[in-house]
Protein backbone atom coordinates (compact mmCIF):
# COMPACT_ATOMS: atom_id res chain seq x y z
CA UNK A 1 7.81 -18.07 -12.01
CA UNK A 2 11.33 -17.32 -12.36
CA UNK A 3 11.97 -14.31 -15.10
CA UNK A 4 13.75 -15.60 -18.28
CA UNK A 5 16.71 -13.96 -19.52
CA UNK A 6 15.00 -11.57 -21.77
CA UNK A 7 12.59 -10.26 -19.25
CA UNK A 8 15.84 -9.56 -16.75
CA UNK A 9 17.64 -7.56 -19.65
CA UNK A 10 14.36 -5.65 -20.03
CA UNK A 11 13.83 -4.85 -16.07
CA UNK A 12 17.35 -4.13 -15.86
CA UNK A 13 17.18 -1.24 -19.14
CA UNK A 14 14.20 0.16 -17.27
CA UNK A 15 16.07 0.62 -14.35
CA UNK A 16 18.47 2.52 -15.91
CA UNK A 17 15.62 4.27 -18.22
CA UNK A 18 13.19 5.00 -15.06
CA UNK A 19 15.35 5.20 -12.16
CA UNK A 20 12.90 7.45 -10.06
CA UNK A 21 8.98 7.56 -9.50
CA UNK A 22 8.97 10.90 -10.55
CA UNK A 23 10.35 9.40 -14.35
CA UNK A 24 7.54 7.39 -14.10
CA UNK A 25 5.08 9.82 -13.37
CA UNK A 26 6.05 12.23 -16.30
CA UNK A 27 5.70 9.36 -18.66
CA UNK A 28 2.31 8.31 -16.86
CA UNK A 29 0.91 11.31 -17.57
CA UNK A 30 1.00 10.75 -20.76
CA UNK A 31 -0.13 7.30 -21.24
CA UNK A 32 -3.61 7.29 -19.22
CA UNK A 33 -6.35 9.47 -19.19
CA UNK A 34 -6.28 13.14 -17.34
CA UNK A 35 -9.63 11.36 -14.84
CA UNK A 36 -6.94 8.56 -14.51
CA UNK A 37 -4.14 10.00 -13.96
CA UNK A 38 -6.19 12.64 -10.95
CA UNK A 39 -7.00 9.49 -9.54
CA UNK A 40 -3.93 8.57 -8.72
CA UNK A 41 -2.57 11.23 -7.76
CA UNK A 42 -5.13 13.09 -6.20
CA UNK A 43 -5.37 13.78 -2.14
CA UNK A 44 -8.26 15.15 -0.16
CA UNK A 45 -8.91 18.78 0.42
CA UNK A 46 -6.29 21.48 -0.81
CA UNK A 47 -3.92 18.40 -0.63
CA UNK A 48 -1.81 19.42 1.95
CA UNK A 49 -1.65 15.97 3.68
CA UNK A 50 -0.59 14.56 0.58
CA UNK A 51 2.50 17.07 0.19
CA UNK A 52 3.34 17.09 3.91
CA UNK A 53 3.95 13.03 3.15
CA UNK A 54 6.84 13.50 1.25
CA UNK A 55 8.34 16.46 3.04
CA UNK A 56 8.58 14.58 6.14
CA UNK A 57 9.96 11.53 5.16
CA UNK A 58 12.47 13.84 2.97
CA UNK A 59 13.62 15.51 6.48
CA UNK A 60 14.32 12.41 7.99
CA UNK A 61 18.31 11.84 7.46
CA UNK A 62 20.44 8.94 8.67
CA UNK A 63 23.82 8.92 9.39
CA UNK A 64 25.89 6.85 7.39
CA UNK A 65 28.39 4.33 8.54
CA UNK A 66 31.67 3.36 6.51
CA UNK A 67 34.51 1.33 7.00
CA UNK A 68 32.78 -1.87 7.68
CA UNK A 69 32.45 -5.19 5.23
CA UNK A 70 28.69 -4.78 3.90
CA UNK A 71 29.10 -7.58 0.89
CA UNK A 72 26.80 -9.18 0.80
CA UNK A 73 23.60 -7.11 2.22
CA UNK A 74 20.66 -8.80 2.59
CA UNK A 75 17.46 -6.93 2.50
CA UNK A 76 15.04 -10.14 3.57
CA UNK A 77 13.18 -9.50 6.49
CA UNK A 78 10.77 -11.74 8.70
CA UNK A 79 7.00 -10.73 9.00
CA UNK A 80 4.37 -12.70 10.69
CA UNK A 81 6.60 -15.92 10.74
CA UNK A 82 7.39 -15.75 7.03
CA UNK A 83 10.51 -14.51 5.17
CA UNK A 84 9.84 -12.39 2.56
CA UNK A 85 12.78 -10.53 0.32
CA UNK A 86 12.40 -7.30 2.01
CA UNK A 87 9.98 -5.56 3.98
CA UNK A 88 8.06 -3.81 1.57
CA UNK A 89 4.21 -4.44 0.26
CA UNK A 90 2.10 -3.13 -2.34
CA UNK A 91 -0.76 -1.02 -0.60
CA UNK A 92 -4.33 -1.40 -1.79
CA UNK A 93 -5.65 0.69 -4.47
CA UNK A 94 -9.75 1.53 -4.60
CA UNK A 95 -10.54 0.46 -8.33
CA UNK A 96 -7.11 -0.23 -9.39
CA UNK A 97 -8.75 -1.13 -12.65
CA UNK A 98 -9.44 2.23 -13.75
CA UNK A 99 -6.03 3.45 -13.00
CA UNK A 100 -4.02 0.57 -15.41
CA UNK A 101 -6.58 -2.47 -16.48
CA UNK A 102 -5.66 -5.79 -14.85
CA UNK A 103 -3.92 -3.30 -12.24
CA UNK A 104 -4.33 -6.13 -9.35
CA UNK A 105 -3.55 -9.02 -11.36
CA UNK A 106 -0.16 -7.66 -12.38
CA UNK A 107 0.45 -6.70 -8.48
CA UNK A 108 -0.36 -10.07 -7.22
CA UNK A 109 2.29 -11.59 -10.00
CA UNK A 110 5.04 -8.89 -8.82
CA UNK A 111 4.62 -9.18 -5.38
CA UNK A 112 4.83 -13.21 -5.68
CA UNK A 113 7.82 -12.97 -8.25
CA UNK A 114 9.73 -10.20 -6.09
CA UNK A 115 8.44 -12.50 -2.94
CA UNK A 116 6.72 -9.33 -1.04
CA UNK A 117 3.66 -8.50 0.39
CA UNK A 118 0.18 -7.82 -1.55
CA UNK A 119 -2.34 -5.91 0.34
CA UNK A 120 -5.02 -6.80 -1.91
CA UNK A 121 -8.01 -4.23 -0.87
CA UNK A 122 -11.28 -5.13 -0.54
CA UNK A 123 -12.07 -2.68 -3.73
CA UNK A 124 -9.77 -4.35 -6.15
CA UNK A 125 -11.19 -5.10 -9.26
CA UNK A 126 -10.54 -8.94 -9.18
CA UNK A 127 -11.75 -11.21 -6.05
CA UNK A 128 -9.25 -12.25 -2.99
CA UNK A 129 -9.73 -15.98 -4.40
CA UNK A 130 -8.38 -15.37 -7.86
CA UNK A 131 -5.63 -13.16 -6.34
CA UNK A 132 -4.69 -15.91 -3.77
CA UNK A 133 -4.03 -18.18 -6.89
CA UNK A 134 -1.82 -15.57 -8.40
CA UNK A 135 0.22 -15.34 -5.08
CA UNK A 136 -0.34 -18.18 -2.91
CA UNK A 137 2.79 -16.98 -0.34
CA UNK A 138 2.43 -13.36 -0.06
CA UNK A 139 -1.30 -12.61 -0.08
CA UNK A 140 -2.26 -9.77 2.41
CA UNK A 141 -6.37 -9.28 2.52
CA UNK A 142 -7.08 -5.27 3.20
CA UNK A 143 -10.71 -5.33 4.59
CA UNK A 144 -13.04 -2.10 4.74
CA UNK A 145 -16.40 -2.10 7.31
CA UNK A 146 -19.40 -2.61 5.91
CA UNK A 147 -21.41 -1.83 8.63
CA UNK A 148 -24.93 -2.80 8.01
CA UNK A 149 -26.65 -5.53 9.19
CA UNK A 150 -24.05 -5.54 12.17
CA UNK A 151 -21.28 -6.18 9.92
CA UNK A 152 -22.60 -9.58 8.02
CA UNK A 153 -20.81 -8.89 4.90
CA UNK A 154 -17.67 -7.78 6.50
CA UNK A 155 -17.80 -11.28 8.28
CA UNK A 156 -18.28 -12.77 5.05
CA UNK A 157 -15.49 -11.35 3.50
CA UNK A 158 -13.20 -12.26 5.94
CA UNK A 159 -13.94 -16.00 6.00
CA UNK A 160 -13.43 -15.85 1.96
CA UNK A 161 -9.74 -14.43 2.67
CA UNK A 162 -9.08 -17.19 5.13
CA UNK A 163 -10.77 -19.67 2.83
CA UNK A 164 -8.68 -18.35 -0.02
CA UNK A 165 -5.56 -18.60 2.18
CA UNK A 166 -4.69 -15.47 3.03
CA UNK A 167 -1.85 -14.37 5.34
CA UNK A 168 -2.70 -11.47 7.29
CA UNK A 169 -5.89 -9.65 7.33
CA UNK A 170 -5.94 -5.79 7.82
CA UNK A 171 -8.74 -3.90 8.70
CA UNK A 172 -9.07 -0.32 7.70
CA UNK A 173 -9.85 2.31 10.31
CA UNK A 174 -9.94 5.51 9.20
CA UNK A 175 -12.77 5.96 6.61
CA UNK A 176 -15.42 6.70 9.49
CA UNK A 177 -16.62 9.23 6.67
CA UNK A 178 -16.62 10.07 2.74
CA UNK A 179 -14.23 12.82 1.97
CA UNK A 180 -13.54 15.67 -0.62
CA UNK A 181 -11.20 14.98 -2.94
CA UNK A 182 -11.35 18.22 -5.97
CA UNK A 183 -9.58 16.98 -8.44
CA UNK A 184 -12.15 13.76 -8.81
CA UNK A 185 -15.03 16.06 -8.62
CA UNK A 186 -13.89 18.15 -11.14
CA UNK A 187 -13.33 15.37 -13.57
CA UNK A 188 -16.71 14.00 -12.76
CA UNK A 189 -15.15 10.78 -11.32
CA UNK A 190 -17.94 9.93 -9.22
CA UNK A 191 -19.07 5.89 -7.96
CA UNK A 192 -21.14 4.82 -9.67
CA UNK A 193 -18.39 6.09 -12.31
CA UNK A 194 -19.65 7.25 -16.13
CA UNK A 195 -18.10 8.46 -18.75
CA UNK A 196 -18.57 11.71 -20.10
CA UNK A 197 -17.78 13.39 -23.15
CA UNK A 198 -14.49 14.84 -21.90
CA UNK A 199 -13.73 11.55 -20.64
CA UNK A 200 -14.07 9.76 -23.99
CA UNK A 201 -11.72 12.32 -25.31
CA UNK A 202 -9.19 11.61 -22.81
CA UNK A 203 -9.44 8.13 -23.48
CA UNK A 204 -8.58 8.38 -27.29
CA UNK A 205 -5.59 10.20 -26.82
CA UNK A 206 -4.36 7.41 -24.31
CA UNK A 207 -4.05 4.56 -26.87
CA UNK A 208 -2.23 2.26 -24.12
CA UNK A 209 -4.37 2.48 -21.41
CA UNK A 210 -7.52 2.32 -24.02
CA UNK A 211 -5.68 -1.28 -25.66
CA UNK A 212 -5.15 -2.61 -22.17
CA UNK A 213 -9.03 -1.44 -21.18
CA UNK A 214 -10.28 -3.17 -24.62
CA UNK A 215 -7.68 -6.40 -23.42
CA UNK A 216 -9.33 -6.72 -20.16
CA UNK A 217 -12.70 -5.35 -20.25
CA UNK A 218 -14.38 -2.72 -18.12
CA UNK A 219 -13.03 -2.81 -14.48
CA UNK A 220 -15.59 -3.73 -11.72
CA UNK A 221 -15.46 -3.98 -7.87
CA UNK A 222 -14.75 -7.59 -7.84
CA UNK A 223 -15.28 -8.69 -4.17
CA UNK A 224 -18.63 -7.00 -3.84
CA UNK A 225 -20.32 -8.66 -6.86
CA UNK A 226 -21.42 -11.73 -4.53
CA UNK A 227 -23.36 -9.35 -2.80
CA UNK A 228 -24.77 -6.60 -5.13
CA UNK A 229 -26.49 -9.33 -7.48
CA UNK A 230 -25.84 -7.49 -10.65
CA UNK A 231 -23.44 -5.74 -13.20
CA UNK A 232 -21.37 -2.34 -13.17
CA UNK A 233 -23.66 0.13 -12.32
CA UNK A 234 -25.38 -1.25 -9.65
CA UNK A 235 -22.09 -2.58 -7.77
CA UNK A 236 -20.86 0.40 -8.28
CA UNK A 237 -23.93 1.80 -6.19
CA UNK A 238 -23.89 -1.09 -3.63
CA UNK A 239 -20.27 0.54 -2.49
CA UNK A 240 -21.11 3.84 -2.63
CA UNK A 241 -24.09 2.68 -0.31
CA UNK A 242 -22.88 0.18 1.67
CA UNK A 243 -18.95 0.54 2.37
CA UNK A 244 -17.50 2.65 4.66
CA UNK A 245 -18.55 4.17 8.05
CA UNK A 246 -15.23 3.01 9.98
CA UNK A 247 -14.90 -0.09 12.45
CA UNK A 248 -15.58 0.40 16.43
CA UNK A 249 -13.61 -0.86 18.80
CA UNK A 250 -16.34 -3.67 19.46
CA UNK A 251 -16.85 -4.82 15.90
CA UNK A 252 -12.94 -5.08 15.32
CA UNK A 253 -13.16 -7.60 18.51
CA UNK A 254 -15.55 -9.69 17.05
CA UNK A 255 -13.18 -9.37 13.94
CA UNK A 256 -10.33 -10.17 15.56
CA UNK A 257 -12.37 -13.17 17.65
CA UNK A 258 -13.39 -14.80 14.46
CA UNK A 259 -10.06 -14.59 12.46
CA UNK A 260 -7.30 -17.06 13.10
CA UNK A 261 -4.43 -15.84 11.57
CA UNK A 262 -2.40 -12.21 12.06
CA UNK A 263 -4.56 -9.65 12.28
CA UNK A 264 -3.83 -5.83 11.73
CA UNK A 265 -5.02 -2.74 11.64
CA UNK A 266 -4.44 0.05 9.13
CA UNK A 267 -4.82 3.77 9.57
CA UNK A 268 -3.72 4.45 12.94
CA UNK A 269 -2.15 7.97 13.59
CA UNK A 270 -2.54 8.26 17.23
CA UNK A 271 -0.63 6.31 20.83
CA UNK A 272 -4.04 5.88 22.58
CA UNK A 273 -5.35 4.08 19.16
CA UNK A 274 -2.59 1.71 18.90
CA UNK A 275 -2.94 0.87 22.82
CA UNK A 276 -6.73 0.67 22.05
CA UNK A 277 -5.61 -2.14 19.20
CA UNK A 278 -2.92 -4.21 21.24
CA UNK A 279 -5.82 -4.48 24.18
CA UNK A 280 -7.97 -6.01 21.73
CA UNK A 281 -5.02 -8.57 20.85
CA UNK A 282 -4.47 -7.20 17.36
CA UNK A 283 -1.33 -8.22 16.20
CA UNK A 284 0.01 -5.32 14.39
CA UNK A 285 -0.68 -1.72 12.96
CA UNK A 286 -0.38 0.53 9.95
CA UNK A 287 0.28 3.51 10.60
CA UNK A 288 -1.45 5.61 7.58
CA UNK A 289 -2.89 8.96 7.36
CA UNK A 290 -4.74 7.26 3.83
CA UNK A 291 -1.94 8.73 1.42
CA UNK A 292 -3.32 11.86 2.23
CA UNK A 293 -6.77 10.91 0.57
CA UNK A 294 -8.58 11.27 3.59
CA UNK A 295 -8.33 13.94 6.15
CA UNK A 296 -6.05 16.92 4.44
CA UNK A 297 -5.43 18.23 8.25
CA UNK A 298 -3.66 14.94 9.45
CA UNK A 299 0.16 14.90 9.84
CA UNK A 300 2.94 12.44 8.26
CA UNK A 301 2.55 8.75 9.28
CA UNK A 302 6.69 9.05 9.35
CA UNK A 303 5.99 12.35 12.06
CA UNK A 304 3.76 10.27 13.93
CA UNK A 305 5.58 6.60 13.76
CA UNK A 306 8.76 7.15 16.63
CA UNK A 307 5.97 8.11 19.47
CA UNK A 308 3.73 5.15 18.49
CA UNK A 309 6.72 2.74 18.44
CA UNK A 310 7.61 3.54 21.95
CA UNK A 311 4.28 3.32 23.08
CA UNK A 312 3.75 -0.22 21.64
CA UNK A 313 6.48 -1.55 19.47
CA UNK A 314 7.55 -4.46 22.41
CA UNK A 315 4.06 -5.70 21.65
CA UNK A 316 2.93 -5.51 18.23
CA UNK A 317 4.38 -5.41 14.34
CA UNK A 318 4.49 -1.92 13.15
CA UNK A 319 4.31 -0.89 9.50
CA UNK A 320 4.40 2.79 7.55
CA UNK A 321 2.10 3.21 4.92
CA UNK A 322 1.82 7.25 3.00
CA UNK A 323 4.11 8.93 0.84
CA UNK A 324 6.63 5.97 0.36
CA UNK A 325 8.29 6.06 -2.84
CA UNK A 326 11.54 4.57 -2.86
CA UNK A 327 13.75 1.62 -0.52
CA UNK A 328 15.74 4.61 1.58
CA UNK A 329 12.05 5.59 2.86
CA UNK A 330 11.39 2.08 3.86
CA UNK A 331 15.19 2.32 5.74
CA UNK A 332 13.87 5.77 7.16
CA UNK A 333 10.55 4.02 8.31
CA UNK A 334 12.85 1.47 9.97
CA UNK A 335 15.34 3.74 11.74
CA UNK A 336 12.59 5.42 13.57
CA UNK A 337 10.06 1.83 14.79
CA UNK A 338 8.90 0.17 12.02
CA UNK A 339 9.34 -3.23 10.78
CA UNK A 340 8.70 -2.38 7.27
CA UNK A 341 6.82 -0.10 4.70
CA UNK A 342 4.16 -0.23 2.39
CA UNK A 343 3.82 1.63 -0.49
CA UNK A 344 0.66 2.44 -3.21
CA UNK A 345 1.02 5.27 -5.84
CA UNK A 346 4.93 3.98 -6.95
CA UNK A 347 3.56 0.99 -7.77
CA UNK A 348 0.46 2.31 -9.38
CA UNK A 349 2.31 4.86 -11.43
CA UNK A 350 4.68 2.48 -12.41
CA UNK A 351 1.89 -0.08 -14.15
CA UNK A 352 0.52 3.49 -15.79
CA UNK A 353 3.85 4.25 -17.44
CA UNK A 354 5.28 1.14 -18.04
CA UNK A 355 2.31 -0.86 -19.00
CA UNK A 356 1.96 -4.81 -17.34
CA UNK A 357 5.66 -5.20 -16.40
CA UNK A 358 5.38 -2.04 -13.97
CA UNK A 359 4.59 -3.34 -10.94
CA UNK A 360 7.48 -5.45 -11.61
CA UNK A 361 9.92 -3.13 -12.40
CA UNK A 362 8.53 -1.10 -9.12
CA UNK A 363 9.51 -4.32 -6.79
CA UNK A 364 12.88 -4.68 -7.91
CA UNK A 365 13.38 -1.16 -7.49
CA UNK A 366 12.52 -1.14 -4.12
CA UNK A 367 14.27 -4.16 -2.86
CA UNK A 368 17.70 -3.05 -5.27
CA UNK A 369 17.59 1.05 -3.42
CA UNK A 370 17.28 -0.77 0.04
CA UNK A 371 19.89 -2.56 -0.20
CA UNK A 372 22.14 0.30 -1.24
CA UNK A 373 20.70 2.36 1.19
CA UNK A 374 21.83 -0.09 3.66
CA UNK A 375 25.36 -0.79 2.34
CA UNK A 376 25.49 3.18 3.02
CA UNK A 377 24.64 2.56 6.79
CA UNK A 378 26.89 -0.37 7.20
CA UNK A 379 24.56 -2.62 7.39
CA UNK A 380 24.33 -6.09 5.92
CA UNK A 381 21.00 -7.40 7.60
CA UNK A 382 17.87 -5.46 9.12
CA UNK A 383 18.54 -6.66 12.42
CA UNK A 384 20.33 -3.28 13.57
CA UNK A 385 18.66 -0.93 11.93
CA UNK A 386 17.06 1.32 14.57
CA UNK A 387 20.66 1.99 15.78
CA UNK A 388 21.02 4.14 13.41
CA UNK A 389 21.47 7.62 14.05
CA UNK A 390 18.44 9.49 12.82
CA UNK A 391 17.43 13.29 12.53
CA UNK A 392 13.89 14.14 12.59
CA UNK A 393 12.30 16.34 12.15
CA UNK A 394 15.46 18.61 14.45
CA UNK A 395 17.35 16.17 16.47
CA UNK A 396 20.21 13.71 15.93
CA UNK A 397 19.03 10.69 18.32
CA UNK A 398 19.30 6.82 18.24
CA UNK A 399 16.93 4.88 18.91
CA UNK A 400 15.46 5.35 22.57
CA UNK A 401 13.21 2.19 22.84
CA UNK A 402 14.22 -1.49 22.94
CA UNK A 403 14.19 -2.43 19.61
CA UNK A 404 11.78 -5.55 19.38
CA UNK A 405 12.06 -9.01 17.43
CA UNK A 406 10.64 -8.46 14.03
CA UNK A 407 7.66 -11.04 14.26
């Protein structure tokens, strides 16, 4: 799938056109509807956990090192035995359908194209098997609990990703309960999701997104219609039913027991949770406060991430997911423990303002700022990069830990 000439002239003018995600969110704005556009953006409560994201990963600074060859840098980075171009994945996105139609198809061709990570989520609106086929080497399978009858769909699901082939399954911790988030419930975006009048309205003044919806057809929680037995409306009520609740420490052992491959976890904020995870032989964690969608009160994964890579970053891969918008974040997240970064709303804003080659546009971005970020540093491969000298959030300190094989 290697991009013809014309399509690396185009990605290149965008680059120069749409050189931050905040570029592409003014332009996304106006391209999807307002319910759309909340969506995305949108955090739990008052939102403060979705601000405090970006404010601590913007006080993290790195010293920068000059005077040393850094032609060429190379970005690649090893995860789970396989080299990918650099450590960053797309996050999964609830219903990415609604957001940009054919939202996880066009991820799954990025991420295989750009040769990084796709955390397909277990709410995508097309099935881990047709995703798998889009991106055979880089399929990640995000799984949520769906804790009735002891878990027998969650099982299921998780047998389909390893049947499909996928790499690494992550299960998602913290959703132990539905949350507020105002600006859905003021749009009326509700599950099972219907459109109102002020909806439709919305949608004819967003011609692109309302061409791409009449391309690709109404967006539907893929995975789950094996086990809803019908159409839109009543999927859409077997989730808001059925998923959710949070995993316990003895269902993710039975998880962990029955899949073969990497396992992770996603949504760990605390030292005693990660310990609780490496006991159970997980073999790596997310740490995630949800993008801020889920508990308002919780602090910064990147405020969190330096204690919990001390604690167990000798025994497990460690990953940042929240408020990660650009390649120096993913640097930031690897200065202070982490092995890489994932990242969800750049990506989805990116498809909203840019139409299908977004996600695309989104990779190379990434992978092009890390590697400038890192020429900065004086570095011309990841495997020094928590010597760096860091300040956050008050102190100038290198790293204090051992720094571990990536693995």
């Amino acid at each position: 799938m290697d991009a013809v000439p014309s399509e690396i002239r185009r990605l290149a003018q965008l680059r120069r056109g749409f050189p931050s995600v905040s570029d592409l969110e003014r332009r996304a704005a106006r391209r999807i509807p307002r319910f759309a556009f909340d969506f995305i953006q949108g955090g739990a409560g008052d939102e403060s956990g979705l601000l405090r994201n970006r404010a601590a990963l913007q006080s993290v600074q790195i010293a920068p090192r000059y005077g040393r060859k850094v032609a060429p840098v190379d970005p690649s980075a090893t995860l789970f035995g396989r080299r990918y171009a650099a450590p960053i994945g797309i996050s999964p996105i609830g219903f990415d359908g609604i957001m940009w139609p054919g939202a996880t198809r066009l991820f799954a061709d990025a991420a295989q194209r750009a040769n990084i990570p796709y955390l397909v989520g277990t709410l995508a609106t097309e099935t881990i098997e047709t995703v798998a086929t889009i991106a055979p080497d880089v399929t990640w399978f995000q799984l949520y609990p769906l804790p009735a009858d002891d878990h027998r769909i969650s099982h299921h699901l998780a047998d389909r990703a390893q049947a499909a082939g996928a790499q690494v399954l992550v299960a998602t911790l913290d959703v132990p309960a539905r949350t507020k988030r105002p600006r859905d419930l003021r749009n009326g975006f509700v599950m099972p999701f219907r459109l109102g009048p002020g909806m439709l309205v919305q949608m004819a003044t967003a011609l692109p997104w309302s061409l791409a919806l009449a391309r690709r057809g109404r967006p539907n929680f893929a995975n789950m219609l094996a086990y809803s037995g019908g159409g839109y409306e009543q999927t859409a009520s077997f989730v808001q039913k059925n998923v959710g609740g949070g995993f316990e420490w003895e269902a993710l052992a039975r998880l962990r027991d029955r899949w073969p491959r990497p396992m992770m976890v996603k949504g760990v904020m605390h030292p005693g949770d990660a310990e609780q995870a490496v006991a159970l032989g997980i073999d790596g964690i997310i740490v995630s406060n949800h993008g801020g969608r889920q508990f308002d009160a919780a602090p910064a994964g990147i405020d969190v991430l330096p204690e919990i890579a001390r604690t167990v970053g000798d025994r497990c891969t460690i990953m940042l997911d929240s408020g990660v918008t650009g390649g120096v974040d993913v640097l930031r997240a690897m200065a202070l423990g982490a092995q890489g970064a994932f990242a969800g709303r750049a990506f989805m804003l990116a498809l909203a303002a840019l139409g299908d080659i977004g996600a695309r546009h989104m990779a190379g971005a990434f992978i092009e700022e890390l590697s400038s970020a890192m020429a900065q540093c004086g570095l011309t491969s990841l495997d020094h990069v928590r010597s760096l000298r860091t300040r956050h959030p008050d102190a100038w300190t290198s790293a204090d830990f051992t720094p571990p094989e990536v693995s």
